[in-house]
C-alpha atoms as a PDB file:
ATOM      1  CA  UNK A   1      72.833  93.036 130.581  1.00  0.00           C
ATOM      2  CA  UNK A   2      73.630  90.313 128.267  1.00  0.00           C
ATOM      3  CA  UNK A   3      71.732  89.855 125.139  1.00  0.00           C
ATOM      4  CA  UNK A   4      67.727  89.709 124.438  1.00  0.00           C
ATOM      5  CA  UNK A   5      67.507  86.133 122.767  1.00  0.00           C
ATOM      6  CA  UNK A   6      66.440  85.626 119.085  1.00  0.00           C
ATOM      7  CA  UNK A   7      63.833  83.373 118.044  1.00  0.00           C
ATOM      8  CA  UNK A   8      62.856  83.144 113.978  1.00  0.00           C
ATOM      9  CA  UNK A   9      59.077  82.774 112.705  1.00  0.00           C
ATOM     10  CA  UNK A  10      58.636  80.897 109.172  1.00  0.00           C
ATOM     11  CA  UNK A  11      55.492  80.820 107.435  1.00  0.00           C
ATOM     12  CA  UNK A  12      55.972  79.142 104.708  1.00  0.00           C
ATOM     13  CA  UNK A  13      54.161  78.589 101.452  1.00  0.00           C
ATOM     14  CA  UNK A  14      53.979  77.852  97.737  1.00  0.00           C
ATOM     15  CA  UNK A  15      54.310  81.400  96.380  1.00  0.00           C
ATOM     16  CA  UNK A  16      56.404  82.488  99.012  1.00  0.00           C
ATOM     17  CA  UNK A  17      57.833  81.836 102.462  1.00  0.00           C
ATOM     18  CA  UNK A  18      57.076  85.384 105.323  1.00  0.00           C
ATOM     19  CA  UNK A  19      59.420  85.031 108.405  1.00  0.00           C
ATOM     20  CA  UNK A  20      59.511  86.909 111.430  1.00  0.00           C
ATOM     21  CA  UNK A  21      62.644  87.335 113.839  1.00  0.00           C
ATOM     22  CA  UNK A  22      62.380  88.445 117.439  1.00  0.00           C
ATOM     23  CA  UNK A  23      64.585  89.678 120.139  1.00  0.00           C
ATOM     24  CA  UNK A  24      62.920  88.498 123.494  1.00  0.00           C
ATOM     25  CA  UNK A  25      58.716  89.531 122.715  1.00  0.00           C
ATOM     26  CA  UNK A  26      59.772  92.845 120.484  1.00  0.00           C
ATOM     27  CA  UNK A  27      59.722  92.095 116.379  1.00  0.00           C
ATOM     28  CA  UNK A  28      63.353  92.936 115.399  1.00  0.00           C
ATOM     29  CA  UNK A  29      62.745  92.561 111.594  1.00  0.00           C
ATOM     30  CA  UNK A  30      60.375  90.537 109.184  1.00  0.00           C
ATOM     31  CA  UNK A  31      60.362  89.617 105.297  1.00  0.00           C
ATOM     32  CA  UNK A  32      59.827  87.156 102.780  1.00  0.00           C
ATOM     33  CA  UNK A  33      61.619  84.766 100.706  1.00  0.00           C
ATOM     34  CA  UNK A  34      61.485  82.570  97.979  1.00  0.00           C
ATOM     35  CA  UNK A  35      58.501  79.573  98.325  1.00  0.00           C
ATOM     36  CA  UNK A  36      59.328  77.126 100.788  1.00  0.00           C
ATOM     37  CA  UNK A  37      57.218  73.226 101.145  1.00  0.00           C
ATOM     38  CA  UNK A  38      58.314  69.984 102.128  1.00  0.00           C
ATOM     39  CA  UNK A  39      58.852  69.219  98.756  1.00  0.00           C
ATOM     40  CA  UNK A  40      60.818  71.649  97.464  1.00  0.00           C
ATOM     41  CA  UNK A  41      63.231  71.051 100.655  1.00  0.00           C
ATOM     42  CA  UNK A  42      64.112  68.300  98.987  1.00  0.00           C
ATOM     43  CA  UNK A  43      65.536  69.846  96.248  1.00  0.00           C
ATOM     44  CA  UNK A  44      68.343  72.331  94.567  1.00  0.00           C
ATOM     45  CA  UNK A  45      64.999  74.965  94.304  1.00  0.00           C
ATOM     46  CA  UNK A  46      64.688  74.513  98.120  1.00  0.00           C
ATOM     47  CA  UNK A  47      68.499  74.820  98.937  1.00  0.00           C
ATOM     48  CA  UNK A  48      68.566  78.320  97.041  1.00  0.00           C
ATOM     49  CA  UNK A  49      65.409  79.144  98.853  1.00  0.00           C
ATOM     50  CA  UNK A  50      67.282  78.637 102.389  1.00  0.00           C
ATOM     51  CA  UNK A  51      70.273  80.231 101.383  1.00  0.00           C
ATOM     52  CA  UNK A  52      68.310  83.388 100.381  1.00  0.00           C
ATOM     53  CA  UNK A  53      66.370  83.590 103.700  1.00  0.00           C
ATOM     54  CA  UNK A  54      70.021  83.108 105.642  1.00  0.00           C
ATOM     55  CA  UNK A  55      71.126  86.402 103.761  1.00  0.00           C
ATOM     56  CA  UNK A  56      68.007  87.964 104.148  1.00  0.00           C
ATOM     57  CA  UNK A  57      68.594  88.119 108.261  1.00  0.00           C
ATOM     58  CA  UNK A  58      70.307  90.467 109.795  1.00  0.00           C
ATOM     59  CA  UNK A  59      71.276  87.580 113.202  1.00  0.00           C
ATOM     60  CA  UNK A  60      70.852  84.152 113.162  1.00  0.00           C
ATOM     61  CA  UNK A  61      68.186  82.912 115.706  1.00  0.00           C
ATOM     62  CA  UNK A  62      68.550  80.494 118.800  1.00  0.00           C
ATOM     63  CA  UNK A  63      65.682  78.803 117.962  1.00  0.00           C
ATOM     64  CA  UNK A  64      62.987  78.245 115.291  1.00  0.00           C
ATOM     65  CA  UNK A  65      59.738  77.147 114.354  1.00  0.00           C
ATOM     66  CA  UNK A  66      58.021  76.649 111.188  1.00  0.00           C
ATOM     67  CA  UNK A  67      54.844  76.080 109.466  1.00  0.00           C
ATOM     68  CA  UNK A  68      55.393  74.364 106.274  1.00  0.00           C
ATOM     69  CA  UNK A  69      53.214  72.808 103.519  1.00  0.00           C
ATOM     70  CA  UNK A  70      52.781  69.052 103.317  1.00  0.00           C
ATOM     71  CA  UNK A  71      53.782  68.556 106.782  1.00  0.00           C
ATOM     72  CA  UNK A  72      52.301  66.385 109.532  1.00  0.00           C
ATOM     73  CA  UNK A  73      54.043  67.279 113.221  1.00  0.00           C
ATOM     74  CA  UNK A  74      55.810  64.424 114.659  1.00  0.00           C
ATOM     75  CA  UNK A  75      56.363  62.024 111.515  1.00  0.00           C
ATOM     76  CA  UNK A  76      59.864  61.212 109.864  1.00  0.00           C
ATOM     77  CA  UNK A  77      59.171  63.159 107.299  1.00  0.00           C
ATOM     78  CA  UNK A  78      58.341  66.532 109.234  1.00  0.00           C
ATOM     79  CA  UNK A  79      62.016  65.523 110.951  1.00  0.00           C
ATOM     80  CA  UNK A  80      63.584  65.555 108.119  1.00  0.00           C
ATOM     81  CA  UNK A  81      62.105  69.125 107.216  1.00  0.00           C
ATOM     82  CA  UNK A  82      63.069  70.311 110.527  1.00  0.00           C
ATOM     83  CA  UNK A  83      66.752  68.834 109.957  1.00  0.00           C
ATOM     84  CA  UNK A  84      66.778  70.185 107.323  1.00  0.00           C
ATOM     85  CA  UNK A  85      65.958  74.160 108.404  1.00  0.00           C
ATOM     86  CA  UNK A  86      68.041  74.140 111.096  1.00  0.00           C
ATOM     87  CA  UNK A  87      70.962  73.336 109.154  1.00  0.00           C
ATOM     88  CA  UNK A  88      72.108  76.571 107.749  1.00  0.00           C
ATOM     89  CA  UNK A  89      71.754  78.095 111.712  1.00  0.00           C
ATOM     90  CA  UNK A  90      73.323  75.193 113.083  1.00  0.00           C
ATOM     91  CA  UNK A  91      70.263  74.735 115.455  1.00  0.00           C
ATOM     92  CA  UNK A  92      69.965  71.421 117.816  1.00  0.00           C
ATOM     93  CA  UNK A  93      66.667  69.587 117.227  1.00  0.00           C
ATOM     94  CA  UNK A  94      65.476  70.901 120.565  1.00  0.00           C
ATOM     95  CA  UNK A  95      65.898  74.550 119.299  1.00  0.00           C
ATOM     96  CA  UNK A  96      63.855  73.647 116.168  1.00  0.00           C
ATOM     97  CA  UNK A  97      60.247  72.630 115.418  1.00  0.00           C
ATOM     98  CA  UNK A  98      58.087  72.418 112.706  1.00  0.00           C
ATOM     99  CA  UNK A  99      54.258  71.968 112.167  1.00  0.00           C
ATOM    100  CA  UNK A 100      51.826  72.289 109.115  1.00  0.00           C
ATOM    101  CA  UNK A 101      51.377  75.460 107.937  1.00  0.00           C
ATOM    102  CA  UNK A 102      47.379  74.760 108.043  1.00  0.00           C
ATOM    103  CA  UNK A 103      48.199  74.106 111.969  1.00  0.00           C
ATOM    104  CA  UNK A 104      50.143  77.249 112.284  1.00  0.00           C
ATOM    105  CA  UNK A 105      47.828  78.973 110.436  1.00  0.00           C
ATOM    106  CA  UNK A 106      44.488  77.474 112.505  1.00  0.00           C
ATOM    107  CA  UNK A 107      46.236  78.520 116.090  1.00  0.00           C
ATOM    108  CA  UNK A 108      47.059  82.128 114.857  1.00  0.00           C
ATOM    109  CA  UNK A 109      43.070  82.544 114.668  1.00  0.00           C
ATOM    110  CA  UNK A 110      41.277  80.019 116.551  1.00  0.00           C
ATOM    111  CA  UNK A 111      41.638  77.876 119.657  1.00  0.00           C
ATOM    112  CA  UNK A 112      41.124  74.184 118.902  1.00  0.00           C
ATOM    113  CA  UNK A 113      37.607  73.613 118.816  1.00  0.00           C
ATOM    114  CA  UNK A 114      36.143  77.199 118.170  1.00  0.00           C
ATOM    115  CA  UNK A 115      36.019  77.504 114.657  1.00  0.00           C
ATOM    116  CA  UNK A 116      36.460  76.410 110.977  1.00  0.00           C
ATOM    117  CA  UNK A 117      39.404  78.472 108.953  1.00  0.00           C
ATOM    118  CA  UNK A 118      39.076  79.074 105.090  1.00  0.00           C
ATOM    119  CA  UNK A 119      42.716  79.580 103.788  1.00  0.00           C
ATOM    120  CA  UNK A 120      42.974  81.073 100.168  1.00  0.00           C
ATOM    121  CA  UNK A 121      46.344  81.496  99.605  1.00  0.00           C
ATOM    122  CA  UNK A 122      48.278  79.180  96.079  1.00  0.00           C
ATOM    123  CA  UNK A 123      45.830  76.605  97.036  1.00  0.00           C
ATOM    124  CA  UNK A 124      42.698  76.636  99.353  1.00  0.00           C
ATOM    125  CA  UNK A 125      40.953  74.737 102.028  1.00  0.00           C
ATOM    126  CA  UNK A 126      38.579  74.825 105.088  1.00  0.00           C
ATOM    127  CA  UNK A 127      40.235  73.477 108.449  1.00  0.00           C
ATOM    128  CA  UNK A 128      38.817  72.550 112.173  1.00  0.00           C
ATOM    129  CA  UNK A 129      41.087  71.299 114.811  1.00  0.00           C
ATOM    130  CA  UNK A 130      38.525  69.969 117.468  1.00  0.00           C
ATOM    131  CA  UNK A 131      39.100  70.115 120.921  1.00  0.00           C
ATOM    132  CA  UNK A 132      40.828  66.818 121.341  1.00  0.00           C
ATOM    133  CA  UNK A 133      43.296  67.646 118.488  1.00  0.00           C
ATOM    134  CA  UNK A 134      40.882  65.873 115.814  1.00  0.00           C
ATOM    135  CA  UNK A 135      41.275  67.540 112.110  1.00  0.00           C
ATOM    136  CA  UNK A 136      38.748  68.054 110.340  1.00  0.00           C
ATOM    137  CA  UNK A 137      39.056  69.400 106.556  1.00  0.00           C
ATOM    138  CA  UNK A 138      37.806  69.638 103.145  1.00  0.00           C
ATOM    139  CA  UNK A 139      39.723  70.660  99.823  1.00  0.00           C
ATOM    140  CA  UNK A 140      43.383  71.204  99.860  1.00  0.00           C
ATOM    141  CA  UNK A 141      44.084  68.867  97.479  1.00  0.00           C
ATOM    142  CA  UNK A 142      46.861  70.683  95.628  1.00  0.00           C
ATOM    143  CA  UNK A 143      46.601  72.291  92.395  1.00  0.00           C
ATOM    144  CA  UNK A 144      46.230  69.313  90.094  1.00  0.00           C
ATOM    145  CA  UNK A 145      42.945  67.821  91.920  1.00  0.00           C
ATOM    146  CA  UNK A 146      41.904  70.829  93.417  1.00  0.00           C
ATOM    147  CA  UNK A 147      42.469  74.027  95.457  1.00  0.00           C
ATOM    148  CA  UNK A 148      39.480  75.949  93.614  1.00  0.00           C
ATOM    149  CA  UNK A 149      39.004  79.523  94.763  1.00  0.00           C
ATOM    150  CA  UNK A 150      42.956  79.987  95.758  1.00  0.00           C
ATOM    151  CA  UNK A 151      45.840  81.708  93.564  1.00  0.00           C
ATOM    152  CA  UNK A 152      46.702  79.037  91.447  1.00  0.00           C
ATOM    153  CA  UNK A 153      42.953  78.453  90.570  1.00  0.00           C
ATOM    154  CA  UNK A 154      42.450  82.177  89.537  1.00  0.00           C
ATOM    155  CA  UNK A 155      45.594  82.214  87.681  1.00  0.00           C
ATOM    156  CA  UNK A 156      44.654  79.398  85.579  1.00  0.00           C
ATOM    157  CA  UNK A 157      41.185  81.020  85.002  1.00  0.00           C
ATOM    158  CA  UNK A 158      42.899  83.932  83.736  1.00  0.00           C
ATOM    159  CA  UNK A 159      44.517  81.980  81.183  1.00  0.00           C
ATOM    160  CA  UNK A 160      41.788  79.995  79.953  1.00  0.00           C
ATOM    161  CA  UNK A 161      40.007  82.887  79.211  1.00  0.00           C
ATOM    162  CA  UNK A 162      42.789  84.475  77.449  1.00  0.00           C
ATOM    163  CA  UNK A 163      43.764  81.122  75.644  1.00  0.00           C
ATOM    164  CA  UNK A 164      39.985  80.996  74.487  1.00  0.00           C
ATOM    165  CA  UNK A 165      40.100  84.583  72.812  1.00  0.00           C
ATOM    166  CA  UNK A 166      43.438  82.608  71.081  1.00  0.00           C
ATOM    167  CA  UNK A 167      41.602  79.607  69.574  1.00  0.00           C
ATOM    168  CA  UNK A 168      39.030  82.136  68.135  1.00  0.00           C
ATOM    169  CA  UNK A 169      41.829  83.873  66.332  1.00  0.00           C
ATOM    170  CA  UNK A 170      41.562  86.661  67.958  1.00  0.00           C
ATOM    171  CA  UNK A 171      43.478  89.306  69.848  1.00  0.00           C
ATOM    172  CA  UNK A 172      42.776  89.650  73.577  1.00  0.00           C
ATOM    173  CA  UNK A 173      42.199  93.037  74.012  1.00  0.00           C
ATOM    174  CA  UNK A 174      39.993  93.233  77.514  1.00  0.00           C
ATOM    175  CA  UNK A 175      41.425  94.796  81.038  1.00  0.00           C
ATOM    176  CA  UNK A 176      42.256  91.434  82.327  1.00  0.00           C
ATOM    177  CA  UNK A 177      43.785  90.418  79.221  1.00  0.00           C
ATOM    178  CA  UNK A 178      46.314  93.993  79.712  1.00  0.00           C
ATOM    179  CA  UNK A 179      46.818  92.919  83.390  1.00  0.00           C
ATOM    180  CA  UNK A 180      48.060  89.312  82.611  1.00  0.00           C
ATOM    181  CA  UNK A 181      50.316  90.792  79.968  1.00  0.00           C
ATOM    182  CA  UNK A 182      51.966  92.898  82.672  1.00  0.00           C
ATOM    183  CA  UNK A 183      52.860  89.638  83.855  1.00  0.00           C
ATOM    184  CA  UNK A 184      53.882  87.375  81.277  1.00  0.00           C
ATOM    185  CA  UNK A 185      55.254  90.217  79.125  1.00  0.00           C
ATOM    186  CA  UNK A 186      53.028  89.316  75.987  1.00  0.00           C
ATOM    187  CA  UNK A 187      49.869  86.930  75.093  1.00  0.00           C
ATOM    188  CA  UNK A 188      50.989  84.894  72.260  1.00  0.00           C
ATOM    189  CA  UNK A 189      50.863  81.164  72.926  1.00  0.00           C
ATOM    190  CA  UNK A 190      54.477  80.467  73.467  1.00  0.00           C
ATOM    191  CA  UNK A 191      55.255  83.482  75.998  1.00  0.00           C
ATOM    192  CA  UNK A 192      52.313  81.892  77.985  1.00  0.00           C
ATOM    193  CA  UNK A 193      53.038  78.521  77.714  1.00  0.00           C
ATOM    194  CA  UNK A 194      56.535  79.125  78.246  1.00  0.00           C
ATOM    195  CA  UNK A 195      55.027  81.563  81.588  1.00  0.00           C
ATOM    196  CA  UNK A 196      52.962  78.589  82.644  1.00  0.00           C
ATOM    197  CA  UNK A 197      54.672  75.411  82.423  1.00  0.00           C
ATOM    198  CA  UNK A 198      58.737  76.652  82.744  1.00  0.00           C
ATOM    199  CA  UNK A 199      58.494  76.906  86.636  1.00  0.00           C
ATOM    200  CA  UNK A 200      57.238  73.665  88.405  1.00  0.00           C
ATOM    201  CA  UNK A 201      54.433  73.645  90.174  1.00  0.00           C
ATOM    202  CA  UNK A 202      51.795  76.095  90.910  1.00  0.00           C
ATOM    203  CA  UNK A 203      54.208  79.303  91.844  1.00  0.00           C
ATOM    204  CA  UNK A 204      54.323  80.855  88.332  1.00  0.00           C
ATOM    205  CA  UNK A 205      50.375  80.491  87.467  1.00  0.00           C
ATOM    206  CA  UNK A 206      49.200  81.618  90.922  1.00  0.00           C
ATOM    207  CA  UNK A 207      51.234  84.769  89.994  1.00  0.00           C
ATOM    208  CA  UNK A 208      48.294  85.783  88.164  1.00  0.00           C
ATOM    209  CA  UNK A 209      45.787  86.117  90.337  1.00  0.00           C
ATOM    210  CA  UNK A 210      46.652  89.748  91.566  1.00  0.00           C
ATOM    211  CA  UNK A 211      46.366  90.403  87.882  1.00  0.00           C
ATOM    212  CA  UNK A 212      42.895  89.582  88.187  1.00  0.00           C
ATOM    213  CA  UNK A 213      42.518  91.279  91.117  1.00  0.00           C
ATOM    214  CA  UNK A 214      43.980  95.002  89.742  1.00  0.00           C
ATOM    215  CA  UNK A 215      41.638  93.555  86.453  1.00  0.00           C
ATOM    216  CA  UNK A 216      38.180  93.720  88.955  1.00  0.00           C
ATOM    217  CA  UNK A 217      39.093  96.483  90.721  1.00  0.00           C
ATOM    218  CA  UNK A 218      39.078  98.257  87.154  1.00  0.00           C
ATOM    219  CA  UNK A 219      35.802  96.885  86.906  1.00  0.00           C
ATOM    220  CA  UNK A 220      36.585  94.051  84.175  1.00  0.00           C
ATOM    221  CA  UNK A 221      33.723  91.692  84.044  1.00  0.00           C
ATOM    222  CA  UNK A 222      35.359  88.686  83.413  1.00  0.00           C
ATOM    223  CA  UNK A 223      37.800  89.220  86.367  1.00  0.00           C
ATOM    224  CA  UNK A 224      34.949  90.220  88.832  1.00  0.00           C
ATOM    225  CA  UNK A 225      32.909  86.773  87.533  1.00  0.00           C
ATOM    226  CA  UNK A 226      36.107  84.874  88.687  1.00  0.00           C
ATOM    227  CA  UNK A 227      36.174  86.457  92.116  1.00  0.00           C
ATOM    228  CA  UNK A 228      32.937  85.538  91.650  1.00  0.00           C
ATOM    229  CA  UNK A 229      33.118  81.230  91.245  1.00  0.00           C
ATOM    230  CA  UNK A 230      35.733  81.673  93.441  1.00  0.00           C
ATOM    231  CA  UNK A 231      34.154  82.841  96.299  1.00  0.00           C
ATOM    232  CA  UNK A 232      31.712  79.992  95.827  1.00  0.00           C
ATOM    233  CA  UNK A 233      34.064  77.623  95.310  1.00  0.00           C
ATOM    234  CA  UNK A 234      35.448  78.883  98.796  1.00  0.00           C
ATOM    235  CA  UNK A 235      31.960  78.990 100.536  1.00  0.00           C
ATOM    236  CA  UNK A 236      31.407  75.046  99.362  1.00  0.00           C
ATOM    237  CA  UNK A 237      34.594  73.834 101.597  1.00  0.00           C
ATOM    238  CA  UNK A 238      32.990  75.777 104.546  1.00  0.00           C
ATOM    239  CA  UNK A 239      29.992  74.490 104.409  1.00  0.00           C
ATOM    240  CA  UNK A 240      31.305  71.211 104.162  1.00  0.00           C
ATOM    241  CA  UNK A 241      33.358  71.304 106.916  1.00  0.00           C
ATOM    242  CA  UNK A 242      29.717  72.851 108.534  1.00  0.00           C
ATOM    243  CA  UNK A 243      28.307  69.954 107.862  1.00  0.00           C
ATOM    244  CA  UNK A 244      30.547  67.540 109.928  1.00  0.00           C
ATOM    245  CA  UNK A 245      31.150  69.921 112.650  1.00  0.00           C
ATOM    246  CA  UNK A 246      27.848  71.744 113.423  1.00  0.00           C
ATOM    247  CA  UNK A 247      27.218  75.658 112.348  1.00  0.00           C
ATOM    248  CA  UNK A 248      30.484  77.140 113.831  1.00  0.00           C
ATOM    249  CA  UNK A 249      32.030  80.418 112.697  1.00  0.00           C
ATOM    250  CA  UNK A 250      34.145  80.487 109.849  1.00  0.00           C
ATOM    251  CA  UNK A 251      37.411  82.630 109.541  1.00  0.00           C
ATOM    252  CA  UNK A 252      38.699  82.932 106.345  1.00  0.00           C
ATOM    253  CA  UNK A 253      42.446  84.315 105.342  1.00  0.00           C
ATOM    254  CA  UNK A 254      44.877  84.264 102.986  1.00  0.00           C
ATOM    255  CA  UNK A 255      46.922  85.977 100.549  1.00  0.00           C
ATOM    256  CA  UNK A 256      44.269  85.534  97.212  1.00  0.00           C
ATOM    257  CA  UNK A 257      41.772  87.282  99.317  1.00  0.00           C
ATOM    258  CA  UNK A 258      44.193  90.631  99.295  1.00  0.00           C
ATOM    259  CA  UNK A 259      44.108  90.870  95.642  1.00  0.00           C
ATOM    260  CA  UNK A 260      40.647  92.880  95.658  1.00  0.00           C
ATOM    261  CA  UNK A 261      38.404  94.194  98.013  1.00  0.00           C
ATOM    262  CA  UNK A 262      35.727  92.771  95.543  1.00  0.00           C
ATOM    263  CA  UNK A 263      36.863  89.018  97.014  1.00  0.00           C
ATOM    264  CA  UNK A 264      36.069  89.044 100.554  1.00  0.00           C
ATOM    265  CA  UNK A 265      32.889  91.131  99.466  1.00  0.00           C
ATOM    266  CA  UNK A 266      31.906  88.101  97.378  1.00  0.00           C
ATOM    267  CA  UNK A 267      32.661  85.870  99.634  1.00  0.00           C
ATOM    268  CA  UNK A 268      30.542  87.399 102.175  1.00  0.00           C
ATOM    269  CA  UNK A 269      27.665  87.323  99.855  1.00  0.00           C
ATOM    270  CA  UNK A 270      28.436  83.215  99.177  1.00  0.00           C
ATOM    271  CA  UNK A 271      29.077  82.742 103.627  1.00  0.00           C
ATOM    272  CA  UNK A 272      26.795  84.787 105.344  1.00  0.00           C
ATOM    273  CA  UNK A 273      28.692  85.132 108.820  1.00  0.00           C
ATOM    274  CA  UNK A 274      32.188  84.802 107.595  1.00  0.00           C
ATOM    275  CA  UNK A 275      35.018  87.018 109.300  1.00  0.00           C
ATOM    276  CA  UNK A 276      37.750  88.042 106.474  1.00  0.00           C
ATOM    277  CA  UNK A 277      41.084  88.580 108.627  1.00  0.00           C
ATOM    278  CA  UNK A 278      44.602  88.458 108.364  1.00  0.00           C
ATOM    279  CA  UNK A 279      47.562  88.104 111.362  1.00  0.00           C
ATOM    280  CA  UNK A 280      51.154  87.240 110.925  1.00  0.00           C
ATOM    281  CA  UNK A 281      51.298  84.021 111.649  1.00  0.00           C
ATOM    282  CA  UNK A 282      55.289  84.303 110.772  1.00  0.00           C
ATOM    283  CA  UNK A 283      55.080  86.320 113.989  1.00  0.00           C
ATOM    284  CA  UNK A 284      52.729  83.329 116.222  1.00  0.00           C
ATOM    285  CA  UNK A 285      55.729  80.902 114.496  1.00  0.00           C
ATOM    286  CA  UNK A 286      58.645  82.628 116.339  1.00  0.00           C
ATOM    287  CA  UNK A 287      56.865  83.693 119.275  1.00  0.00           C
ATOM    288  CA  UNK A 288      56.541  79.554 119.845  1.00  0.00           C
ATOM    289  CA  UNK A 289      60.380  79.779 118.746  1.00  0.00           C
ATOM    290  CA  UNK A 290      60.840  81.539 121.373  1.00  0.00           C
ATOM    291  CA  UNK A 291      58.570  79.517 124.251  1.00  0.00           C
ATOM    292  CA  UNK A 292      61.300  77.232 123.420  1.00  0.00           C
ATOM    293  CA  UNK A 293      64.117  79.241 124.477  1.00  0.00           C
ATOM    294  CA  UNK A 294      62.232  80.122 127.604  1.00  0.00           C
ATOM    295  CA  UNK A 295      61.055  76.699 129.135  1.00  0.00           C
END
């Protein structure tokens, strides 16, 4: 009986990139690797990422598909992206596809038209694909306009409240303050502006926010008021999403809403009605990988 085939999954993301592999509709392994977006593809950060995911695998696959950050299906730059992934597994273009993660994502949870998805993962946003393929969104901006209530957001909140304790001349001494410093390795300005400005992008500060998280489920106050604002900050992009689409049900996901059980319960305080799930949706990636391999 000749061989199963293999199809690979890639969800890919700002803090990190979860992949999936398959032999025929059984999961033969999954991981992660280093962050992964359409901009970082484009660069020597994105190379090393690729070349850690190829010796991460124990096969290569026949075929792939990918949700990645900053992508729109079907444009030159989401071509490029896909070039550029099947590359190192010397895929054809017909073995290879890519999509936004968001769209990835939306189809592991809803079917077009059912829902509205709130994703708090580095960044955060509230997505509806309609029936007819029609997007429609709020937040998701990206950490230096907004993404309020995902990693990067908590991470930075972390900091400002430590930095604050700083310009007071004082030495932060609170749970949270012992959390980040597991981190960053100490909480004098230069470790933390070295710690938040040495990586680009929003990788190294969204870091943080399980600190906050292991900080709130020790009961810190601070830490529990930023799941807190979060949470509402979360429950705003719903609503406005709500507001454009009629009162459907939300689902909300994402890696910042692992970091404490206190953050879904908050956010089901700020959206009554709101389902707090999580499904691979590295696994939904290579399971289309592998649709392709069977048409």
């Amino acid at each position: 009986m000749p061989d199963l085939p293999l199809a690979l999954g890639l969800d890919a993301g700002g803090s990190g990139t979860k992949w999936a592999l398959l032999r025929g509709q059984e999961v033969l392994a999954r991981g992660t690797a280093p962050p992964l977006t359409a901009a970082l593809l484009q660069t020597g950060a994105g190379e090393a990422a690729l070349a850690a995911l190829v010796d991460a695998l124990p096969l290569f696959p026949e075929a792939l598909h990918a949700g990645v950050p900053g992508l729109t299906q079907g444009t030159p730059a989401a071509n490029r992206v896909r070039d550029a992934l099947a590359r190192p597994f010397s895929l054809p273009a017909s073995r290879t596809s890519v999509e936004g993660d968001l769209d990835l994502a939306y189809r592991t949870h809803l079917a077009p038209g059912e829902g509205v998805l709130l994703y708090a993962g580095t960044g955060s946003i509230a997505y509806h694909v309609g029936a007819s393929g029609e997007v429609v969104r709020a937040g998701g901006r990206g950490y230096r306009i907004g993404d309020d209530g995902g990693g990067f957001s908590l991470g930075r909140e972390a900091l400002r409240r430590i930095t604050d304790v700083l310009d007071r001349g004082e030495e932060p001494t609170s749970l949270l303050a012992a959390e980040v410093a597991a981190v960053t390795g100490r909480l004098d300005w230069d470790t933390l502006r070295s710690f938040a400005y040495g990586t680009p992008g929003a990788a190294a500060v969204a870091r943080l926010a399980p600190a906050v998280g292991r900080a709130a489920d020790r009961a810190d106050g601070v830490a529990l008021g930023l799941l807190d604002d979060a949470a509402r900050s979360l429950a705003q992009l719903a609503q406005r999403v709500q507001a454009r689409t009629g009162p459907l049900p939300v689902i909300a996901t994402g890696g910042a809403l692992r970091i404490s059980p206190a953050f879904p319960t908050a956010l089901k305080a700020c959206c009554p009605g709101v389902q707090v799930m999580w499904k691979d949706h590295a696994e939904v990636a290579a399971r289309l990988g592998m649709a392709r391999l069977l048409l």
